[in-house]
Protein backbone atom coordinates (compact mmCIF):
# COMPACT_ATOMS: atom_id res chain seq x y z
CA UNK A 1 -25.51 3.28 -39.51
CA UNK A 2 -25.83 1.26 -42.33
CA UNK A 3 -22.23 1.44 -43.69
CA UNK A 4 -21.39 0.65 -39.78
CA UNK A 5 -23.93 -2.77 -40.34
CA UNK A 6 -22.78 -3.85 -43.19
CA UNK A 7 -18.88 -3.08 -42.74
CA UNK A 8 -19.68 -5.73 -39.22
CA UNK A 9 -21.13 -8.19 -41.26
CA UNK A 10 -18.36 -7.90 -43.88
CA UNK A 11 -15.93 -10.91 -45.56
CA UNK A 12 -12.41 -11.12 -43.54
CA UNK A 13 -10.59 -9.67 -47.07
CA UNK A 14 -13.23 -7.00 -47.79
CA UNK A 15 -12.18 -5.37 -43.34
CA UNK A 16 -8.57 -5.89 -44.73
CA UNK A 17 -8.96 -3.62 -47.44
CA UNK A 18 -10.75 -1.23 -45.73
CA UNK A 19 -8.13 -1.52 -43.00
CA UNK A 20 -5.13 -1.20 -46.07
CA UNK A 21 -7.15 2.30 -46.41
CA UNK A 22 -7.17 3.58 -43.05
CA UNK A 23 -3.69 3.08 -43.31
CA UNK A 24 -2.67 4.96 -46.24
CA UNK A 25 -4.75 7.45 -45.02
CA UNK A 26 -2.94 7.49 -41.75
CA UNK A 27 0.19 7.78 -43.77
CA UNK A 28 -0.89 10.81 -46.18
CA UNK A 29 -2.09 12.52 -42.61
CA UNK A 30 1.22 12.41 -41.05
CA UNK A 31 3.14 13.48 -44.18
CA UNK A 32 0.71 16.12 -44.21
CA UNK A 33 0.90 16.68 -40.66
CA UNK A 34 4.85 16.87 -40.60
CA UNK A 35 4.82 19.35 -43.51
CA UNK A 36 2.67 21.75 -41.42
CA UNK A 37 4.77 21.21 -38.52
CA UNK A 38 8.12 22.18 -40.49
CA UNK A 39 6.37 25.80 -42.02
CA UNK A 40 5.58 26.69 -38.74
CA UNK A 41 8.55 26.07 -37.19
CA UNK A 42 10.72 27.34 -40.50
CA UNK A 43 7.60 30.14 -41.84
CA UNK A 44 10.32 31.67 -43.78
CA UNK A 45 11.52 28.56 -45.64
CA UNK A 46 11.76 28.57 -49.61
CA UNK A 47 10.65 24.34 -49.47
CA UNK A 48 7.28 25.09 -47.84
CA UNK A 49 5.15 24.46 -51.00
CA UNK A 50 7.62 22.21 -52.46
CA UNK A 51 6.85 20.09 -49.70
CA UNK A 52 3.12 20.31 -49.66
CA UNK A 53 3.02 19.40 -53.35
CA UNK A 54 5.22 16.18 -52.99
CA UNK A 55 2.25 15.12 -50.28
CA UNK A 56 -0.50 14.77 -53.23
CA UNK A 57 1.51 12.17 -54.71
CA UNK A 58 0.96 9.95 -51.73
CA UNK A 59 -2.68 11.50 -51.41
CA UNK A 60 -3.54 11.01 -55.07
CA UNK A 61 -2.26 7.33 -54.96
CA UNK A 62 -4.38 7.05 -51.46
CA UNK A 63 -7.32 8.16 -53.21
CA UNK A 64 -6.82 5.71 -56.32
CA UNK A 65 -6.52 2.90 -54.08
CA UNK A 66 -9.78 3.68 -52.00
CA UNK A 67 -12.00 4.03 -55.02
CA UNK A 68 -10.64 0.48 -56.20
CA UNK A 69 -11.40 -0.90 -52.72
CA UNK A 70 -15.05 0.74 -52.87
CA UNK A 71 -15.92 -0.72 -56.34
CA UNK A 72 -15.13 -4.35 -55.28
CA UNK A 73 -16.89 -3.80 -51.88
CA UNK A 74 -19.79 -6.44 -52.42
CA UNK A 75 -22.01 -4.26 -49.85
CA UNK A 76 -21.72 -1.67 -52.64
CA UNK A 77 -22.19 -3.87 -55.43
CA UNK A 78 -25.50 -3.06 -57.51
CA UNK A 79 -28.21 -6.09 -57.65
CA UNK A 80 -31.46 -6.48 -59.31
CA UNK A 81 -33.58 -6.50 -56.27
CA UNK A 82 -31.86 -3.49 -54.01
CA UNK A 83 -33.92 -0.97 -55.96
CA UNK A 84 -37.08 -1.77 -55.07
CA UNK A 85 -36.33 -1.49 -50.82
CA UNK A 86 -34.10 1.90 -52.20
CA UNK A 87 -30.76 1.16 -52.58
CA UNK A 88 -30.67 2.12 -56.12
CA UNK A 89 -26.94 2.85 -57.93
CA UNK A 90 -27.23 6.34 -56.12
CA UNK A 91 -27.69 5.07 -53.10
CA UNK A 92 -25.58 2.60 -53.48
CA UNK A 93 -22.55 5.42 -54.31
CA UNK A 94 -23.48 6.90 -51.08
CA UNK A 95 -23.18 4.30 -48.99
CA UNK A 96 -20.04 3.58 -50.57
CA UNK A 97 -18.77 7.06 -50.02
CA UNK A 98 -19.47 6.59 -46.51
CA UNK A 99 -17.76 3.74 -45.66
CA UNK A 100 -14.76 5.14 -47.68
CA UNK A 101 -15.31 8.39 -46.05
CA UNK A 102 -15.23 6.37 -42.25
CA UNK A 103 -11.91 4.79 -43.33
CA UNK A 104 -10.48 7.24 -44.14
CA UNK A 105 -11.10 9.48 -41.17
CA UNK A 106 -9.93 6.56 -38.77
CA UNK A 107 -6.62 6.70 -40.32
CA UNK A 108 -6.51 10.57 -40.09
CA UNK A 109 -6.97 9.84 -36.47
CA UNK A 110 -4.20 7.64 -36.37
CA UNK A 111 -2.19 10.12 -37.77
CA UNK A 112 -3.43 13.08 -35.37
CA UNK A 113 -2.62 11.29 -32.52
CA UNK A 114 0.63 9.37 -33.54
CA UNK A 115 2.25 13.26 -34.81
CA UNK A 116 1.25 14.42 -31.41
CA UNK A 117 2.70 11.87 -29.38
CA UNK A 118 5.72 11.94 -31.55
CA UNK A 119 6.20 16.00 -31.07
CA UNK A 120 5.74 15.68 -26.97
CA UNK A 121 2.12 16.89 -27.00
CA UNK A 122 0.64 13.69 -25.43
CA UNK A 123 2.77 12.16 -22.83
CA UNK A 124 2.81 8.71 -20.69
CA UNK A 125 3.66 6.58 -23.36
CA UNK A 126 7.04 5.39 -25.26
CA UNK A 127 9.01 7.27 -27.81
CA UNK A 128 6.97 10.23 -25.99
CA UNK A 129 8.69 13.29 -28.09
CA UNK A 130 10.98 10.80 -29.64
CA UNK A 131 10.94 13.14 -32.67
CA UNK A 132 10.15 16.80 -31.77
CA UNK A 133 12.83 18.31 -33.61
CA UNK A 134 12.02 17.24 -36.87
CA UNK A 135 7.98 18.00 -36.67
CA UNK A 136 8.78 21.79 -35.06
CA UNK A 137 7.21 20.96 -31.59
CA UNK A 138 8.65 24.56 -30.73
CA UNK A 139 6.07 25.95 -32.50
CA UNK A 140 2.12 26.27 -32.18
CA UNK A 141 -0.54 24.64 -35.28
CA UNK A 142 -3.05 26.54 -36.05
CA UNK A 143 -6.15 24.34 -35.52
CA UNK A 144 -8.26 25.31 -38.64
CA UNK A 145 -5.46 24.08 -40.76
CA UNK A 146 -4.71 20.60 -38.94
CA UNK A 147 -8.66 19.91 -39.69
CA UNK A 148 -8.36 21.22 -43.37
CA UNK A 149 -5.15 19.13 -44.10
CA UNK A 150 -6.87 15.62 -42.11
CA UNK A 151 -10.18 16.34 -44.06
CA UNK A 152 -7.88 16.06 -47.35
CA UNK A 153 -8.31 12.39 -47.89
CA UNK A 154 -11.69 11.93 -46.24
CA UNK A 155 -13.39 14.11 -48.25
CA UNK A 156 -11.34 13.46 -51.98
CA UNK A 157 -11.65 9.56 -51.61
CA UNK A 158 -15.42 9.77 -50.66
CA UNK A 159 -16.04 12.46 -53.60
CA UNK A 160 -14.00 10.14 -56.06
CA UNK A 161 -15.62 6.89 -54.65
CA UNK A 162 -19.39 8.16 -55.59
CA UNK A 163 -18.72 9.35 -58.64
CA UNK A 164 -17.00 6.12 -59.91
CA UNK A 165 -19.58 4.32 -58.58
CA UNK A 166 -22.47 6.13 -59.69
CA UNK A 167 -22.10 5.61 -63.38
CA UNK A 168 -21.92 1.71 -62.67
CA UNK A 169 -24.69 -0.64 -64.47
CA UNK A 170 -27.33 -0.60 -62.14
CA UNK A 171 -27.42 -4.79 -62.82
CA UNK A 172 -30.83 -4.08 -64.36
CA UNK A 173 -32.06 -7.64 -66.14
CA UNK A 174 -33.85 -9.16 -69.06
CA UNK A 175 -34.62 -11.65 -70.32
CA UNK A 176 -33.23 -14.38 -73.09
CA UNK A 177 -34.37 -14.82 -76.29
CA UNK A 178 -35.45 -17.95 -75.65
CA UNK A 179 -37.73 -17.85 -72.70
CA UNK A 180 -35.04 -18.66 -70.37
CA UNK A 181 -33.92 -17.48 -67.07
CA UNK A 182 -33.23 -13.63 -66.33
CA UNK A 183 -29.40 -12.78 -67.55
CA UNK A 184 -28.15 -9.48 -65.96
CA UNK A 185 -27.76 -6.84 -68.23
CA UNK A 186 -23.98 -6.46 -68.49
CA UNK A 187 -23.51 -9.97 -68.72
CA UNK A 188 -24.36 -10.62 -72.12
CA UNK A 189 -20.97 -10.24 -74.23
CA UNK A 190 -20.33 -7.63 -76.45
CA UNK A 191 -16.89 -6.34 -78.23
CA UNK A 192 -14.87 -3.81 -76.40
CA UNK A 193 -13.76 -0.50 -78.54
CA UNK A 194 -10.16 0.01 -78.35
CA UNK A 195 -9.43 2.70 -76.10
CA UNK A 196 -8.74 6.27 -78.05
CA UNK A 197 -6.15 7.46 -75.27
CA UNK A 198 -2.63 6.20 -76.47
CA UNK A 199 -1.49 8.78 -78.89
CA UNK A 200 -2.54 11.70 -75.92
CA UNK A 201 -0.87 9.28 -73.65
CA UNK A 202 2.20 9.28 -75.68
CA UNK A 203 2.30 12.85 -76.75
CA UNK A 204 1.83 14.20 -72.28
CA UNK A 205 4.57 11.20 -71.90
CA UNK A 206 7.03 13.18 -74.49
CA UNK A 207 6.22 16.48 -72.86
CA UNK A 208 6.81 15.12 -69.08
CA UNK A 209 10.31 14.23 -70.58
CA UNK A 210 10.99 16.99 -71.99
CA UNK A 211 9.78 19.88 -69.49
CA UNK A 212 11.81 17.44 -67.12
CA UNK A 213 14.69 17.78 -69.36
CA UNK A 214 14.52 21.15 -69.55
CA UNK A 215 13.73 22.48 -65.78
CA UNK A 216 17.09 20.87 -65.40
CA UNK A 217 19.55 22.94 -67.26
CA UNK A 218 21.50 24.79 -64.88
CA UNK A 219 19.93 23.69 -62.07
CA UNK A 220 21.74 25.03 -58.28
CA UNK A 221 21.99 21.92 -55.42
CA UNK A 222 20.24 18.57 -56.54
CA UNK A 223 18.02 18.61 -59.71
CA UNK A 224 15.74 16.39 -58.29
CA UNK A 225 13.78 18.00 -55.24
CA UNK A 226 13.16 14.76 -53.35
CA UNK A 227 11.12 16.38 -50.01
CA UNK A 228 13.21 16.60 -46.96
CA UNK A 229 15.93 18.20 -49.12
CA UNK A 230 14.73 21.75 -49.32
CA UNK A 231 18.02 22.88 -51.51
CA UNK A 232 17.34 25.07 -54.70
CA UNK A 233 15.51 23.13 -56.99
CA UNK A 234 12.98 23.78 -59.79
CA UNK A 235 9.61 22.53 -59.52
CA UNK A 236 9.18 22.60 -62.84
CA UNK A 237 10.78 19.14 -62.79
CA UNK A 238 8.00 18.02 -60.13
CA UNK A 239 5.57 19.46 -62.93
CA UNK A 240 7.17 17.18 -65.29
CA UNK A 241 7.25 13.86 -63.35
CA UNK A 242 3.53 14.50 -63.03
CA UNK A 243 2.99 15.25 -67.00
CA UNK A 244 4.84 11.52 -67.43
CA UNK A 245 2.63 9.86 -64.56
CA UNK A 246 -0.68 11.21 -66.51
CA UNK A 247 0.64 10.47 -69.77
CA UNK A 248 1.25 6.81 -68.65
CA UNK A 249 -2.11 6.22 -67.07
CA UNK A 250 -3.20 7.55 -70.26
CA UNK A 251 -1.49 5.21 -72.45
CA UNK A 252 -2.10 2.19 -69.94
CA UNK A 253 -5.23 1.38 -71.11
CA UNK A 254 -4.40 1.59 -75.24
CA UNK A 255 -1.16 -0.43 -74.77
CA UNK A 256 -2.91 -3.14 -72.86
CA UNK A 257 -5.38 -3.70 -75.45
CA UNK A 258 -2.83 -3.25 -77.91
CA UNK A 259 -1.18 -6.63 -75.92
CA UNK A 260 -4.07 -8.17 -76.02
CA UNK A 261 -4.61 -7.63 -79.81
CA UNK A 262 -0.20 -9.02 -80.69
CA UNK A 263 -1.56 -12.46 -78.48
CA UNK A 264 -3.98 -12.90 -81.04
CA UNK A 265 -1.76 -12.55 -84.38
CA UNK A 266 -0.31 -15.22 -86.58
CA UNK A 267 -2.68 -18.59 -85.89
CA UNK A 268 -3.64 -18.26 -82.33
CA UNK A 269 -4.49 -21.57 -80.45
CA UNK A 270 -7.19 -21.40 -78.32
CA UNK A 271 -5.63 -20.24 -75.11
CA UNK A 272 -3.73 -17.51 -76.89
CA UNK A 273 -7.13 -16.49 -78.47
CA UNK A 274 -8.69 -16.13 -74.99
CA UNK A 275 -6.15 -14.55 -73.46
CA UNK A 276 -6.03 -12.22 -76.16
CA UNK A 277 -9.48 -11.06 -76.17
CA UNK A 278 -9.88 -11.19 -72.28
CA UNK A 279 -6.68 -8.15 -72.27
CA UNK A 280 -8.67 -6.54 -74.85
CA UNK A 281 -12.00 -6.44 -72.87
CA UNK A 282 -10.14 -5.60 -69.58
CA UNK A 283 -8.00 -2.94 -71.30
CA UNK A 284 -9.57 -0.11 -69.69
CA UNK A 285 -10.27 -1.99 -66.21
CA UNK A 286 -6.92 -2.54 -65.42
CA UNK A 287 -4.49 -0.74 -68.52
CA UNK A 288 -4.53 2.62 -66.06
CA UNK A 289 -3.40 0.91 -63.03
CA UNK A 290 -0.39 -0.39 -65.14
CA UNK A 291 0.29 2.54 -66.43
CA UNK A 292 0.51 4.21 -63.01
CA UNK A 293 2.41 1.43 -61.55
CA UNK A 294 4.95 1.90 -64.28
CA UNK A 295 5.38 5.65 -64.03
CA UNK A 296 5.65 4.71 -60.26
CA UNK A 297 8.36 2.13 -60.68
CA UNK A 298 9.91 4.23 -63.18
CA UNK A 299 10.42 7.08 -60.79
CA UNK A 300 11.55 4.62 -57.85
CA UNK A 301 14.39 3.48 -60.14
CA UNK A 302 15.38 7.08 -61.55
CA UNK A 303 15.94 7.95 -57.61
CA UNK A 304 17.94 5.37 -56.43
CA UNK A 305 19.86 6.10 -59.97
CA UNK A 306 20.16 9.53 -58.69
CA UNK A 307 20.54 9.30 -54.64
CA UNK A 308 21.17 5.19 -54.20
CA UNK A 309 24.89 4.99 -54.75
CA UNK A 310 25.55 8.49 -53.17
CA UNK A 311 26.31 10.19 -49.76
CA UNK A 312 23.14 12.11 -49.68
CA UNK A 313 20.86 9.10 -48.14
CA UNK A 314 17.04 9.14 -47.92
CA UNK A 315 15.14 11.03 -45.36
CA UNK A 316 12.55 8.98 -43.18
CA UNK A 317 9.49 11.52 -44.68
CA UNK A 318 10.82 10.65 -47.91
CA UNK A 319 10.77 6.40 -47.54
CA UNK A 320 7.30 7.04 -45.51
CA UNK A 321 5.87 8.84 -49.17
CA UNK A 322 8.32 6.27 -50.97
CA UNK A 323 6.38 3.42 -49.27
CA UNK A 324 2.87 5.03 -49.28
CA UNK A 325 3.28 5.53 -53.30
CA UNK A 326 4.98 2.10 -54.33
CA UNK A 327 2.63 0.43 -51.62
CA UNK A 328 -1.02 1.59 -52.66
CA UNK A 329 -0.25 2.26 -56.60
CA UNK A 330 1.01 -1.72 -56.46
CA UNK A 331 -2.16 -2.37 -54.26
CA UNK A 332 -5.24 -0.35 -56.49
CA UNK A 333 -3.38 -2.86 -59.37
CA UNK A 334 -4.00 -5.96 -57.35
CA UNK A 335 -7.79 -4.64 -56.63
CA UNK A 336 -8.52 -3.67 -59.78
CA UNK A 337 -7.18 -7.10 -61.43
CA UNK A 338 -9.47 -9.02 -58.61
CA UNK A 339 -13.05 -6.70 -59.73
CA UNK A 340 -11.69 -7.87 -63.39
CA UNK A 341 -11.82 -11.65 -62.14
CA UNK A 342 -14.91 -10.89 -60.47
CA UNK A 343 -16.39 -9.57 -64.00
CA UNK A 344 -15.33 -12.60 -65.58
CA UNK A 345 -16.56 -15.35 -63.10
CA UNK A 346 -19.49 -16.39 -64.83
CA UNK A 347 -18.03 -16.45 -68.41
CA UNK A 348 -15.31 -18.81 -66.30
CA UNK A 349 -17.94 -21.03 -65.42
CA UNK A 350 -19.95 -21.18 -68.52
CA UNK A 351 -16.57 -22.32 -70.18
CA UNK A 352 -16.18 -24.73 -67.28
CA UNK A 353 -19.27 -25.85 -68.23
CA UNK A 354 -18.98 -26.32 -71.93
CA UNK A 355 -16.21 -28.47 -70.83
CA UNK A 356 -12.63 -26.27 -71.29
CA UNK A 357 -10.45 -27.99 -68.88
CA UNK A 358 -9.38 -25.60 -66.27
CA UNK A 359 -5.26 -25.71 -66.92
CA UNK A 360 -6.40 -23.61 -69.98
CA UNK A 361 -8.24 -20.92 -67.88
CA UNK A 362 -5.03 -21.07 -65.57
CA UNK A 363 -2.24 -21.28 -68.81
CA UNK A 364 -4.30 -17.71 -70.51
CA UNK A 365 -4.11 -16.08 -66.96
CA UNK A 366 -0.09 -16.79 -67.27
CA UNK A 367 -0.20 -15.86 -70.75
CA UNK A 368 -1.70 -12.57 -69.89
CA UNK A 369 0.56 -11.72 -66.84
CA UNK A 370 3.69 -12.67 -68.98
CA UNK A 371 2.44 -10.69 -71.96
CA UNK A 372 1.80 -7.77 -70.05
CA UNK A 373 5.20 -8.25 -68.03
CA UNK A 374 7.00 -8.46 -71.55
CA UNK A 375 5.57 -5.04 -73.05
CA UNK A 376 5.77 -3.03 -69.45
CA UNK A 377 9.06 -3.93 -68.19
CA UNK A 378 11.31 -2.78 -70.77
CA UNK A 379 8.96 0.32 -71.34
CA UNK A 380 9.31 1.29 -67.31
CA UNK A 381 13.34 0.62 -67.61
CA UNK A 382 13.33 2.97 -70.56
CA UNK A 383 11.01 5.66 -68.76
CA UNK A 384 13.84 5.85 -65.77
CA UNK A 385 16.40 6.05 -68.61
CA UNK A 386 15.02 8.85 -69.72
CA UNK A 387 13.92 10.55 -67.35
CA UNK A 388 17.17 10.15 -64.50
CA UNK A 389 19.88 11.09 -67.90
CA UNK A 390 19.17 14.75 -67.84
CA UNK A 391 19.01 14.66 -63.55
CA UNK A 392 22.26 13.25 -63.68
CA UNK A 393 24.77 16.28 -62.31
């Protein structure tokens, strides 16, 4: 009742996130829905766990994008004063689990009832059956597994949700050296370590390439097993496009404060200098949504290499992941770079106050974006290089 309260009560932006979640979660349903719906109609088909495994890229990329959404929920945010009526950080993870956990399950709703209409199931309303060939309406679902496959991203974005939330600073306080007001905790500046994660990220990059590379070689029908094209294709190249996705999250974070570390070389002025050391503190807040945006991006431009310019177009389960992928990866980026604003508001201010004139907060937050644009778009185009060459037939 109190996620129900407070999700009423919420900011416009804050119900449009949430909302942005339902739908995703909507989206992973029905890919998850259709897949079920194409093994029982087809039970002897080779694709049938091909297919379920391309639906935890959407799902995974789902999940990522509720957990950003649930750390920059203010409801969920941790204060000095919630602990003493109970809503310590524990607390405060469950509550945020729940309200992920009752977005979620609206959009697996959604997706219930728009893959029923769709199949013919429920009738009395347009584009009744409009599509019961392709989501086997011939044949009967098993119940237990329509609930298991709807409870997928309910119950992995609440799980993921509390535990990213529970090892956030409680806000606890103290107070100044001087006598002075109470400062929060984790306000009080102090230097970042560089993340230790680049040479593993580089190293599981290498290997994505080359088990991609490899699961290639001789390949029968098209080496890239896109789903909705159930031909004979090795999943080992699946296995690899993963081993490249982790290896770039992995890396996100070290190359981003590695950005943040060339802005600050050879005389820095005093924007360059902030911008600098504001990419090194954020490295790890936002460095792993780059890095999955790129592998993303990377990918999307490898297929269209692949399957753009040929007579073999795009199946409508395939945009729908496409979309779902591109859509909340982009999104979780977004989120995460607004709870890194939201970090830095009151150093903002206190510069505000020591009189910086704002057109140099606004030229470092260009400098940054450019900076980070100039090291991660010629490292995506070179990903898709690599990776669509040995796909090529």
């Amino acid at each position: 009742m109190l996620a129900l309260r407070l999700a009423r009560g919420s900011h416009p932006l804050v119900l449009m996130r949430r909302l942005l979640v339902a739908a995703a979660s909507a989206g992973v349903g029905f890919l998850l829905l259709c897949t079920l719906g194409h093994t029982a109609a087809h039970p002897h088909s080779a694709g049938a766990v091909l297919r379920l495994l391309w639906c935890f890229v959407p799902l995974a990329a789902t999940v990522q994008f509720a957990v950003a959404v649930a750390r920059t929920d203010p409801s969920t945010r941790p204060r000095s004063g919630l602990s003493a009526v109970g809503l310590g950080p524990v607390k405060l993870s469950v509550l945020a689990a729940v309200s992920t956990a009752v977005s979620c399950t609206l959009g697996s709703a959604v997706a219930l009832l728009f893959f029923l209409h769709l199949r013919g199931d429920l009738s009395g309303l347009p584009f009744d059956g409009a599509a019961a060939d392709l989501l086997g309406a011939d044949a009967s679902l098993p119940v237990a597994a329509v609930l298991v496959l709807l409870a997928l991203v309910p119950v992995a974005a609440a799980t993921a949700s509390a535990l990213a939330l529970r090892g956030r600073p409680s806000g606890a306080a103290r107070e100044t050296d001087d006598g002075g007001d109470l400062v929060p905790a984790e306000e009080i500046p102090a230097p970042a370590a560089p993340p230790a994660g680049l040479p593993w990220g580089v190293a599981l990059t290498a290997a994505g390439l080359a088990v991609e590379a490899y699961a290639s070689r001789g390949a029968a029908g098209s080496p890239f097993p896109l789903p909705g094209k159930p031909d004979a294709t090795p999943a080992w190249v699946l296995v690899g496009w993963t081993l490249t996705a982790i290896g770039l999250a992995t890396a996100g974070p070290g190359l981003t404060h590695l950005c943040g570390k060339l802005l600050q070389t050879v005389r820095p002025g005093a924007v360059r200098l902030l911008a600098g050391r504001v990419l090194m503190d954020e490295a790890r807040r936002i460095g792993r949504p780059l890095g999955i945006v790129c592998a993303v991006l990377s990918a999307v431009v490898a297929a269209f290499a692949l399957y753009g310019t040929g007579s073999r177009p795009f199946g409508p389960l395939t945009a729908l992941g496409a979309v779902l992928v591109v859509g909340c990866t982009t999104a979780t980026l977004l989120t995460s770079a607004l709870e890194a604003r939201q970090a830095r508001a009151e150093t903002a201010r206190a510069l505000l106050r020591l009189g910086a004139p704002a057109s140099a907060l606004r030229a470092a937050t260009a400098l940054r974006a450019g900076a980070l644009l100039v090291l991660f778009a010629p490292l995506t185009w070179a990903i898709a290089e690599l990776a669509a060459l040995p796909l090529t037939p």
